[in-house]
PDB file of N, CA and C in Angstrom:
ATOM      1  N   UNK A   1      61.919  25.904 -47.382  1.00  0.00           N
ATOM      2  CA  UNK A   1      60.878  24.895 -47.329  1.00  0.00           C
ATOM      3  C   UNK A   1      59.621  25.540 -46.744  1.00  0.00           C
ATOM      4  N   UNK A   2      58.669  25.189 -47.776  1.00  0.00           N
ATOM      5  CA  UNK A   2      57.420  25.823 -47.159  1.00  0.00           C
ATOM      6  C   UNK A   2      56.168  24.798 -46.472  1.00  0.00           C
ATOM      7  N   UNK A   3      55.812  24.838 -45.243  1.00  0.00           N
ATOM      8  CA  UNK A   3      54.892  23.962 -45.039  1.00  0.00           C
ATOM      9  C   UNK A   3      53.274  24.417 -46.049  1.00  0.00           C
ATOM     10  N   UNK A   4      52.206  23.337 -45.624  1.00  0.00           N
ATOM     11  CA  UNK A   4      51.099  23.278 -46.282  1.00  0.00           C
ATOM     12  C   UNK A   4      50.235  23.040 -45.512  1.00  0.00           C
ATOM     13  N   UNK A   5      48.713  23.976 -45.301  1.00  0.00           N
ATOM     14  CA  UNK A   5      48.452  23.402 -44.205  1.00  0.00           C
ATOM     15  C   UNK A   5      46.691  22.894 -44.650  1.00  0.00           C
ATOM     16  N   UNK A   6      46.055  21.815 -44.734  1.00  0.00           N
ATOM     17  CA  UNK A   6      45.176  21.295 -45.257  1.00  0.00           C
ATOM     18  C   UNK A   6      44.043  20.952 -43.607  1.00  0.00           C
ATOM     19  N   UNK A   7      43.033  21.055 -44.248  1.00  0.00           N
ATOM     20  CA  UNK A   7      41.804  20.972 -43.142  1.00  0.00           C
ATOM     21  C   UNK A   7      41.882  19.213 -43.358  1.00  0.00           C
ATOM     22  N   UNK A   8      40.767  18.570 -42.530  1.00  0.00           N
ATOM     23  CA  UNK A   8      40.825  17.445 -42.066  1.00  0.00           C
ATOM     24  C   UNK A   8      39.628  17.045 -43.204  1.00  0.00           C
ATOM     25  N   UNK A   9      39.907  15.915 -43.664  1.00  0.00           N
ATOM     26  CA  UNK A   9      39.071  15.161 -44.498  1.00  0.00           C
ATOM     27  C   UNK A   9      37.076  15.238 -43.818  1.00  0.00           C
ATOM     28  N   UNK A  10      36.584  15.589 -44.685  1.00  0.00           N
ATOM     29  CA  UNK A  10      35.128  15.348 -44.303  1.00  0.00           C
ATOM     30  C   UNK A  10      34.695  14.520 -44.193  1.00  0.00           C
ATOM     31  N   UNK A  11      34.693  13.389 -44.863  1.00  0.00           N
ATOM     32  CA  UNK A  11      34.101  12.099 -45.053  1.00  0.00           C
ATOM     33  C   UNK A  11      35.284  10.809 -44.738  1.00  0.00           C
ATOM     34  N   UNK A  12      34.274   9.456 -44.078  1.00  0.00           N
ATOM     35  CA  UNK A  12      35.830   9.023 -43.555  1.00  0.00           C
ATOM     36  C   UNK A  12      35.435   7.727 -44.751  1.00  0.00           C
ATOM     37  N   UNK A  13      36.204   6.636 -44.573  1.00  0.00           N
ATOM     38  CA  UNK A  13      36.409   5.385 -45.142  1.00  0.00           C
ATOM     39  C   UNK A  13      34.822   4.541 -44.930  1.00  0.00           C
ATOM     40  N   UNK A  14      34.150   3.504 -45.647  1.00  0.00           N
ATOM     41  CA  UNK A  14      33.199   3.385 -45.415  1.00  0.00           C
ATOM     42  C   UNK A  14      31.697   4.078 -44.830  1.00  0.00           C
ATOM     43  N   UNK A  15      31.607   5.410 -44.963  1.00  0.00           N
ATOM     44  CA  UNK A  15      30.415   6.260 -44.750  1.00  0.00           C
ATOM     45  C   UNK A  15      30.011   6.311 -45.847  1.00  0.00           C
ATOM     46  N   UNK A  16      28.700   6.506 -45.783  1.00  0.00           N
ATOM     47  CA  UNK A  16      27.402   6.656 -47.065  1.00  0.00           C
ATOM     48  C   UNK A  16      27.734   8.124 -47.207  1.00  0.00           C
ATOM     49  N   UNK A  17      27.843   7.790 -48.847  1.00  0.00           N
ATOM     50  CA  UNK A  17      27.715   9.571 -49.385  1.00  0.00           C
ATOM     51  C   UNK A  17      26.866   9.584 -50.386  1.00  0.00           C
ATOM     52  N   UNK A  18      26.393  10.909 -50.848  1.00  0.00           N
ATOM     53  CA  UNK A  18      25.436  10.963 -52.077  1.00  0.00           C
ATOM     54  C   UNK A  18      26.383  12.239 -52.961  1.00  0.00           C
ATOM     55  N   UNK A  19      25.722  11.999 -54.396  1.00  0.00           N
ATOM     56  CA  UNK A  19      26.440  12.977 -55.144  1.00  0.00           C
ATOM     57  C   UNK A  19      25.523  13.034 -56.362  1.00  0.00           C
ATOM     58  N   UNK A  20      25.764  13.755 -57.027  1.00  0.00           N
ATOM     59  CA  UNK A  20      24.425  14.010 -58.065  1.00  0.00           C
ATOM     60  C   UNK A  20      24.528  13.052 -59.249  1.00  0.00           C
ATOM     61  N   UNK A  21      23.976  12.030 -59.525  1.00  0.00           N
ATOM     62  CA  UNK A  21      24.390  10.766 -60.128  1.00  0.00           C
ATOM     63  C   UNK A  21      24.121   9.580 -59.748  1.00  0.00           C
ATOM     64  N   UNK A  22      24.279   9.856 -57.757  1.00  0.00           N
ATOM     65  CA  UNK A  22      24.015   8.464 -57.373  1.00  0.00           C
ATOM     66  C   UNK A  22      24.534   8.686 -55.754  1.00  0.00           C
ATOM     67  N   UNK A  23      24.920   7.251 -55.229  1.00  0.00           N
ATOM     68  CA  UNK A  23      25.344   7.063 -53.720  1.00  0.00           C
ATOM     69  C   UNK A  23      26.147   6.129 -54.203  1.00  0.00           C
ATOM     70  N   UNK A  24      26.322   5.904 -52.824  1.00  0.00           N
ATOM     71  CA  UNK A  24      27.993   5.308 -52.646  1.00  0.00           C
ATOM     72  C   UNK A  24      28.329   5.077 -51.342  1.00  0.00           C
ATOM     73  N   UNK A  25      29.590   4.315 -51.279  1.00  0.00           N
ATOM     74  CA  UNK A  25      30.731   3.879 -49.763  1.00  0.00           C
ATOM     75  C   UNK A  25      31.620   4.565 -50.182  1.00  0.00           C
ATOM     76  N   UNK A  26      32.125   5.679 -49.253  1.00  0.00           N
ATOM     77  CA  UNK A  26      33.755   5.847 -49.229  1.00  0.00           C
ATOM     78  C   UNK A  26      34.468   4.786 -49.252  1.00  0.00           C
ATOM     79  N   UNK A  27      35.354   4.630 -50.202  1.00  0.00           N
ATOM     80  CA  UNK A  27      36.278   3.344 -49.765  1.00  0.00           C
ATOM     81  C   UNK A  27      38.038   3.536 -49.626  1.00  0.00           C
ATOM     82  N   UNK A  28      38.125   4.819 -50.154  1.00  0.00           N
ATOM     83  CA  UNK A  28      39.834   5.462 -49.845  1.00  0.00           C
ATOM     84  C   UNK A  28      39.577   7.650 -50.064  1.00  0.00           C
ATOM     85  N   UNK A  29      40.630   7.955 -49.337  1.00  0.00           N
ATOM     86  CA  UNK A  29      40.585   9.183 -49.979  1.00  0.00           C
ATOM     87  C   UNK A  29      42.033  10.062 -49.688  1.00  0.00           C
ATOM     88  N   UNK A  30      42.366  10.530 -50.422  1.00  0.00           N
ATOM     89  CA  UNK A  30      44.016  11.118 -50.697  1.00  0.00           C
ATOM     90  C   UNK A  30      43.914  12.289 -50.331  1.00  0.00           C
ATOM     91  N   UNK A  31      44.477  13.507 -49.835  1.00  0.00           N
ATOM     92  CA  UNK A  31      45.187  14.784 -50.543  1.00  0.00           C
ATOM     93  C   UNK A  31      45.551  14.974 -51.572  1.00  0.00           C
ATOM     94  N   UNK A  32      44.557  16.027 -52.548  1.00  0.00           N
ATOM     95  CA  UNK A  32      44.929  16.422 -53.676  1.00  0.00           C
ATOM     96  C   UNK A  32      45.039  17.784 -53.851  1.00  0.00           C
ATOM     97  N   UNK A  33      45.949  18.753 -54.498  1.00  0.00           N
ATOM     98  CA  UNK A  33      45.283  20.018 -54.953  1.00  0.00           C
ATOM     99  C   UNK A  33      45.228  20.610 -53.928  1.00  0.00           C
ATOM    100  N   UNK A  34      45.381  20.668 -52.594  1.00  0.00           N
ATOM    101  CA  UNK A  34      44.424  21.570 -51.870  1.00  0.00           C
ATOM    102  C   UNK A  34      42.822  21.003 -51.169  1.00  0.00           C
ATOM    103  N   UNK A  35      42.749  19.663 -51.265  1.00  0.00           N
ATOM    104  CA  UNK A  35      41.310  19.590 -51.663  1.00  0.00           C
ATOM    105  C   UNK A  35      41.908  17.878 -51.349  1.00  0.00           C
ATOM    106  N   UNK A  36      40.671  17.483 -50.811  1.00  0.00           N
ATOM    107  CA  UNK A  36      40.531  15.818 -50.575  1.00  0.00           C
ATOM    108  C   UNK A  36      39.652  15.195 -51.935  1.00  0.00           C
ATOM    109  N   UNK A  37      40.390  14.242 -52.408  1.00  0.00           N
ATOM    110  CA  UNK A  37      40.110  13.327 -53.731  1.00  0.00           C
ATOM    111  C   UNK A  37      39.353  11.573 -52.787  1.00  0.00           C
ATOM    112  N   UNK A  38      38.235  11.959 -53.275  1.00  0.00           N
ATOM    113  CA  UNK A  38      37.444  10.107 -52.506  1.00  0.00           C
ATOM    114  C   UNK A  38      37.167   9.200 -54.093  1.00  0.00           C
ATOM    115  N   UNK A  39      37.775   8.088 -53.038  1.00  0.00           N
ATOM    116  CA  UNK A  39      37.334   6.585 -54.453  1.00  0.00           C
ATOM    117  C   UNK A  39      35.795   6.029 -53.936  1.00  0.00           C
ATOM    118  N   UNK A  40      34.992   6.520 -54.758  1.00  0.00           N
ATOM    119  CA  UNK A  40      33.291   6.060 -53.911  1.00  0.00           C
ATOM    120  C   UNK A  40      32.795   5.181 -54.627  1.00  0.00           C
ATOM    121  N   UNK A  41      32.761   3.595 -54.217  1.00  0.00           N
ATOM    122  CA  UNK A  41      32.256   2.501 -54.710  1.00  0.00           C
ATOM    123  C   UNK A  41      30.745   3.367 -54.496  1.00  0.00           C
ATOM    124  N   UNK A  42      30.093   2.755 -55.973  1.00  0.00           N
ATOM    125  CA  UNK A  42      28.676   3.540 -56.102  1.00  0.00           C
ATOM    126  C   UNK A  42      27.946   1.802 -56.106  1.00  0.00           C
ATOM    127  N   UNK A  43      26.535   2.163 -55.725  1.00  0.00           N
ATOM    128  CA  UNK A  43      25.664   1.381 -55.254  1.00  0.00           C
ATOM    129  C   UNK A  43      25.230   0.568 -56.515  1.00  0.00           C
ATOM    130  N   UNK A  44      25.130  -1.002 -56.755  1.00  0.00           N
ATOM    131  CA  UNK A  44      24.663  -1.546 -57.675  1.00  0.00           C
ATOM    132  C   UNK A  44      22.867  -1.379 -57.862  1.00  0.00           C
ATOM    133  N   UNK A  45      22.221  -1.218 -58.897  1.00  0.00           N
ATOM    134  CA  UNK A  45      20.952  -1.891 -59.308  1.00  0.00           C
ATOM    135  C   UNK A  45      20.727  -3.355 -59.270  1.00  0.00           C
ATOM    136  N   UNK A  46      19.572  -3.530 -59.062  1.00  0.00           N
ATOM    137  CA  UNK A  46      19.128  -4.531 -59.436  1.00  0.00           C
ATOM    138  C   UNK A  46      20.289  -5.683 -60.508  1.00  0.00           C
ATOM    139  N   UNK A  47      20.602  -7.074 -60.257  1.00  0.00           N
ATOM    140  CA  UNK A  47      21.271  -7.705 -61.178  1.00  0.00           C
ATOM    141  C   UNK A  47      20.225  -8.521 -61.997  1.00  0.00           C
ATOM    142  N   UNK A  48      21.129  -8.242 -63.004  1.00  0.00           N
ATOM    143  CA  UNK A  48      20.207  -8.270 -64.538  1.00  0.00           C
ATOM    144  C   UNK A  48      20.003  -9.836 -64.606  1.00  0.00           C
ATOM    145  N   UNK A  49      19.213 -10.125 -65.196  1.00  0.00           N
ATOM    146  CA  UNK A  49      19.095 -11.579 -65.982  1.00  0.00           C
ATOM    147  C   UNK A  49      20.461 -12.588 -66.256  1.00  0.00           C
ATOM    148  N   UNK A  50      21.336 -11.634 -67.036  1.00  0.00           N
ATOM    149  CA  UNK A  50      22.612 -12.395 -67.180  1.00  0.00           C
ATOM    150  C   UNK A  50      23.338 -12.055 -66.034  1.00  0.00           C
ATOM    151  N   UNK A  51      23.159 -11.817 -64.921  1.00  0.00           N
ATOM    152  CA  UNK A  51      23.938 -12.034 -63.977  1.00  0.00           C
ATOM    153  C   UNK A  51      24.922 -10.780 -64.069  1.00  0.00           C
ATOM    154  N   UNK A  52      26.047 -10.424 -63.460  1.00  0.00           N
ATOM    155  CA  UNK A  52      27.303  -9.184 -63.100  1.00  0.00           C
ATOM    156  C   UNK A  52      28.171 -10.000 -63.754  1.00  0.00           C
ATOM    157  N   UNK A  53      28.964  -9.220 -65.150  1.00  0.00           N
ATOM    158  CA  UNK A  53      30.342  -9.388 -65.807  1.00  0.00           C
ATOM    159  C   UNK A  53      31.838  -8.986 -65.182  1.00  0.00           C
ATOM    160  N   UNK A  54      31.265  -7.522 -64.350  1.00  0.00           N
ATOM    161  CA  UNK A  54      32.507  -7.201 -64.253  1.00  0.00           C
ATOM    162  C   UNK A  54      32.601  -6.631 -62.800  1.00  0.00           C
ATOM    163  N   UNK A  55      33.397  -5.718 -62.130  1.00  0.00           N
ATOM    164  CA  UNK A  55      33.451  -5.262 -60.252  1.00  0.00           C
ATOM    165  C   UNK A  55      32.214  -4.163 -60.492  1.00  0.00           C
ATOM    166  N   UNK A  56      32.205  -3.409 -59.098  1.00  0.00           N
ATOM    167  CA  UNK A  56      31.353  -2.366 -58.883  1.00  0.00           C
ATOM    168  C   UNK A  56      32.075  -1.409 -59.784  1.00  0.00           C
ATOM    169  N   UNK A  57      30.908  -0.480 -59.790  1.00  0.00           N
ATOM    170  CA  UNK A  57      31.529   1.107 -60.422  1.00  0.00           C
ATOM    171  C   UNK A  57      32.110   1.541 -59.430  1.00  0.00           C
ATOM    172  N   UNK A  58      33.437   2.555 -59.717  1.00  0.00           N
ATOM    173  CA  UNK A  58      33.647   3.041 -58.693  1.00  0.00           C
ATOM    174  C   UNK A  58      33.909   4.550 -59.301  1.00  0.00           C
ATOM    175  N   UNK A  59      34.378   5.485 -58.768  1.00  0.00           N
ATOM    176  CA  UNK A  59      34.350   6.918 -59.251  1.00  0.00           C
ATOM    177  C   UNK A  59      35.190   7.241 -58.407  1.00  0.00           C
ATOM    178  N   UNK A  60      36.185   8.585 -58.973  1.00  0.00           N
ATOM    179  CA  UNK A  60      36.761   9.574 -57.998  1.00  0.00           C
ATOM    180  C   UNK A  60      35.862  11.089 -57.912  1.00  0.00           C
ATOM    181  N   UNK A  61      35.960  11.319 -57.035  1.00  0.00           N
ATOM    182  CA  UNK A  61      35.236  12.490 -56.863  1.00  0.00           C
ATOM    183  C   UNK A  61      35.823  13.381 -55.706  1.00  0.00           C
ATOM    184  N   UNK A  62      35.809  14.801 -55.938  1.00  0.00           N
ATOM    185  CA  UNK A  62      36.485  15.872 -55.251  1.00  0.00           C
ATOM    186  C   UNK A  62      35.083  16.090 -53.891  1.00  0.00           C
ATOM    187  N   UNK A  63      35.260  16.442 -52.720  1.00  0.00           N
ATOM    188  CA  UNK A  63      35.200  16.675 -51.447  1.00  0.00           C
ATOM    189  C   UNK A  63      33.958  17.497 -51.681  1.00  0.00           C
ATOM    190  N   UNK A  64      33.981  18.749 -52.870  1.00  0.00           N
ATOM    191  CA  UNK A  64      32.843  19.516 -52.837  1.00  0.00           C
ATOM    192  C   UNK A  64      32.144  18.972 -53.868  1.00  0.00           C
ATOM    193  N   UNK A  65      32.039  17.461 -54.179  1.00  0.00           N
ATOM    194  CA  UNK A  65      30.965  17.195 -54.630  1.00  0.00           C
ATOM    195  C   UNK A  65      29.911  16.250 -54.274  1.00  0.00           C
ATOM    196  N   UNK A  66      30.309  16.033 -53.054  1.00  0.00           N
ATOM    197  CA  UNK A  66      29.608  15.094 -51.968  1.00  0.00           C
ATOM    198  C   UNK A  66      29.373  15.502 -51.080  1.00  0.00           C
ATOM    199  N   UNK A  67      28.081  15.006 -50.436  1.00  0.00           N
ATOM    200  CA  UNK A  67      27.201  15.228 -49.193  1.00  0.00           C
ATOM    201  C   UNK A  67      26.539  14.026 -48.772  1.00  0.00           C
ATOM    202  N   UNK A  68      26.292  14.521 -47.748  1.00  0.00           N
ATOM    203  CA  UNK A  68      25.381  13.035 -46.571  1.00  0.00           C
ATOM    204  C   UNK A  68      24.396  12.933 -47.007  1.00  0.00           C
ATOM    205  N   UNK A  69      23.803  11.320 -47.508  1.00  0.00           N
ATOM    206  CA  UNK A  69      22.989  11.698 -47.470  1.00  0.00           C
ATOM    207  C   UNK A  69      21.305  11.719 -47.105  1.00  0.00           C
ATOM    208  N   UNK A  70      20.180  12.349 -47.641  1.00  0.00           N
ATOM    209  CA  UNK A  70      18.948  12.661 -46.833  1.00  0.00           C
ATOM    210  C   UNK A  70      18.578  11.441 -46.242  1.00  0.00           C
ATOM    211  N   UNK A  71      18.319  11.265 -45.359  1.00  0.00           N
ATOM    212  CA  UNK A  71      17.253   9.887 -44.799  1.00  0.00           C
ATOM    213  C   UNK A  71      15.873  10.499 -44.489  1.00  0.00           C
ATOM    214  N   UNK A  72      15.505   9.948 -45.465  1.00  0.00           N
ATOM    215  CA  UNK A  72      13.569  10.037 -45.579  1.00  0.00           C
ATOM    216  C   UNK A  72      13.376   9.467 -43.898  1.00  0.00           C
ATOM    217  N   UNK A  73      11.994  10.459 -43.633  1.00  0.00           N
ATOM    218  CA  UNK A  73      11.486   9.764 -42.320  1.00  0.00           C
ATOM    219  C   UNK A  73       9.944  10.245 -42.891  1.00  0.00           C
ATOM    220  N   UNK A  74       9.345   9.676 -41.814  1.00  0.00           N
ATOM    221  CA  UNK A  74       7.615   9.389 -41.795  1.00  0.00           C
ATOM    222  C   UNK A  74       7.087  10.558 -42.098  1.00  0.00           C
ATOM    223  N   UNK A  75       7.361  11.887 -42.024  1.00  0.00           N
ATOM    224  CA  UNK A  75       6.739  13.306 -42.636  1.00  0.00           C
ATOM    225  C   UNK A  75       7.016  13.570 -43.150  1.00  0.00           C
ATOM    226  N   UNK A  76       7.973  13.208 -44.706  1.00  0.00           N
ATOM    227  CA  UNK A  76       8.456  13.403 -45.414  1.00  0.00           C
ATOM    228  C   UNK A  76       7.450  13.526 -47.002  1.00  0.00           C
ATOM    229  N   UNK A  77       7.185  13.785 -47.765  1.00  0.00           N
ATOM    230  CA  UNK A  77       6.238  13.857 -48.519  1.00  0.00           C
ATOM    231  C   UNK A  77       7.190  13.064 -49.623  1.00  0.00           C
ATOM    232  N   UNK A  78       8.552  13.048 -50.177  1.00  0.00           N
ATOM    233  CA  UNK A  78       8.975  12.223 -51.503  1.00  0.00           C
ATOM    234  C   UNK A  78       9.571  11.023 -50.949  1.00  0.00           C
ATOM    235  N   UNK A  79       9.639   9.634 -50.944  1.00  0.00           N
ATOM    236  CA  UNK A  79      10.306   8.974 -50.385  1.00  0.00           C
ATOM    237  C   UNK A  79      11.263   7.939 -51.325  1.00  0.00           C
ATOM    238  N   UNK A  80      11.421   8.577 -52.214  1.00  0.00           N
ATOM    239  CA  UNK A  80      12.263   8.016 -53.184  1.00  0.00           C
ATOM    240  C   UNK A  80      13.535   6.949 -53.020  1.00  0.00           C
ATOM    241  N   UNK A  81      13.957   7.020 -52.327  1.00  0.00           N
ATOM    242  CA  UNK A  81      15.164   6.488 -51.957  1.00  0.00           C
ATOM    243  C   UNK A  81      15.190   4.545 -51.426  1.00  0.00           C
ATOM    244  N   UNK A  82      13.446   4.799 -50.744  1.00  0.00           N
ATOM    245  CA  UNK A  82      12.792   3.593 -49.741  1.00  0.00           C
ATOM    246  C   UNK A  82      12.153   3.225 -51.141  1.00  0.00           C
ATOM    247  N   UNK A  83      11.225   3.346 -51.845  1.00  0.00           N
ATOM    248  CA  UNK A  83       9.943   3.027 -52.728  1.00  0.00           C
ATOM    249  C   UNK A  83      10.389   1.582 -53.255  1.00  0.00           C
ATOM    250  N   UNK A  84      11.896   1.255 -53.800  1.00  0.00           N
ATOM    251  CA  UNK A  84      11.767  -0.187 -54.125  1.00  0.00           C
ATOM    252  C   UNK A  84      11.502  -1.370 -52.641  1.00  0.00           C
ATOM    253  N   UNK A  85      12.345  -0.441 -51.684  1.00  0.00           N
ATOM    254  CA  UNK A  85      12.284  -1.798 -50.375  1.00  0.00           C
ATOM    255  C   UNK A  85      10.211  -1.900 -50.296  1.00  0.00           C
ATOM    256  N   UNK A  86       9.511  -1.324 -50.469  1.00  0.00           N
ATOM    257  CA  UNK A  86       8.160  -1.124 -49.619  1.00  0.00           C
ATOM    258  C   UNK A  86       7.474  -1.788 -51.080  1.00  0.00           C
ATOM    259  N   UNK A  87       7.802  -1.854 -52.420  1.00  0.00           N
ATOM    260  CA  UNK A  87       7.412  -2.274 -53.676  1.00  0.00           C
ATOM    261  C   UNK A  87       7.706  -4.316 -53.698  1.00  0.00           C
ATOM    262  N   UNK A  88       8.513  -4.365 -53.201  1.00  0.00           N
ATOM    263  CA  UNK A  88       8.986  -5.669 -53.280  1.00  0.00           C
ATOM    264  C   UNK A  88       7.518  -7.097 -53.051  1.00  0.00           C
ATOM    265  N   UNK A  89       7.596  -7.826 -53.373  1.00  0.00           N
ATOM    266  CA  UNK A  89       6.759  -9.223 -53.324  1.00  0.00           C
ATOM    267  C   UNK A  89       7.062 -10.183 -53.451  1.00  0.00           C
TER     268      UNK A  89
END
C-alpha cells in the first residue's frame, strides 16, 4: 500500500475567484489527479427582459486555472470590473 501525499487546497468554499472567462463563488472542491477540481458558480449578468429560465452557470475548473481576484482601487488607471456599479441611474 502506497500512501499519496497532496498539498492543501488553495481556494476554500465560498471565496471569490477569477478565471479567464469570468468570476465566480467557490461552492465545492474534490481531489482529483493530483490536483484540486472546484465547482465555481459563475456570476450572473444583468436579467433579461424575459426574466431567468434556468439555475446559475456553474463550471468545473482545475486549481491552476484560477486566481484571486484584482480589486481595482483609486490609482488604478482600468476599472473595469466597478464601471457598471458607477454607470447605474
Amino acid at each position: 500500500m502506497t500512501a499519496t501525499f497532496m498539498k492543501l487546497p488553495k481556494f476554500r468554499n465560498t471565496q471569490w475567484v477569477s478565471f479567464v472567462g469570468g468570476e465566480g463563488i467557490v461552492r465545492s472542491y474534490t481531489p482529483e489527479s493530483g490536483t484540486w477540481t472546484y465547482l465555481i458558480e459563475m456570476t450572473l449578468g444583468l436579467e433579461p427582459d424575459f426574466g431567468r429560465v434556468g439555475a446559475e452557470t456553474m463550471i468545473l475548473l482545475t486549481e491552476a486555472d484560477l486566481h484571486l481576484p484584482h480589486i481595482a482601487s483609486e490609482g488604478d488607471v482600468t476599472v473595469t470590473r466597478f464601471e457598471a456599479l458607477y454607470n447605474l441611474k
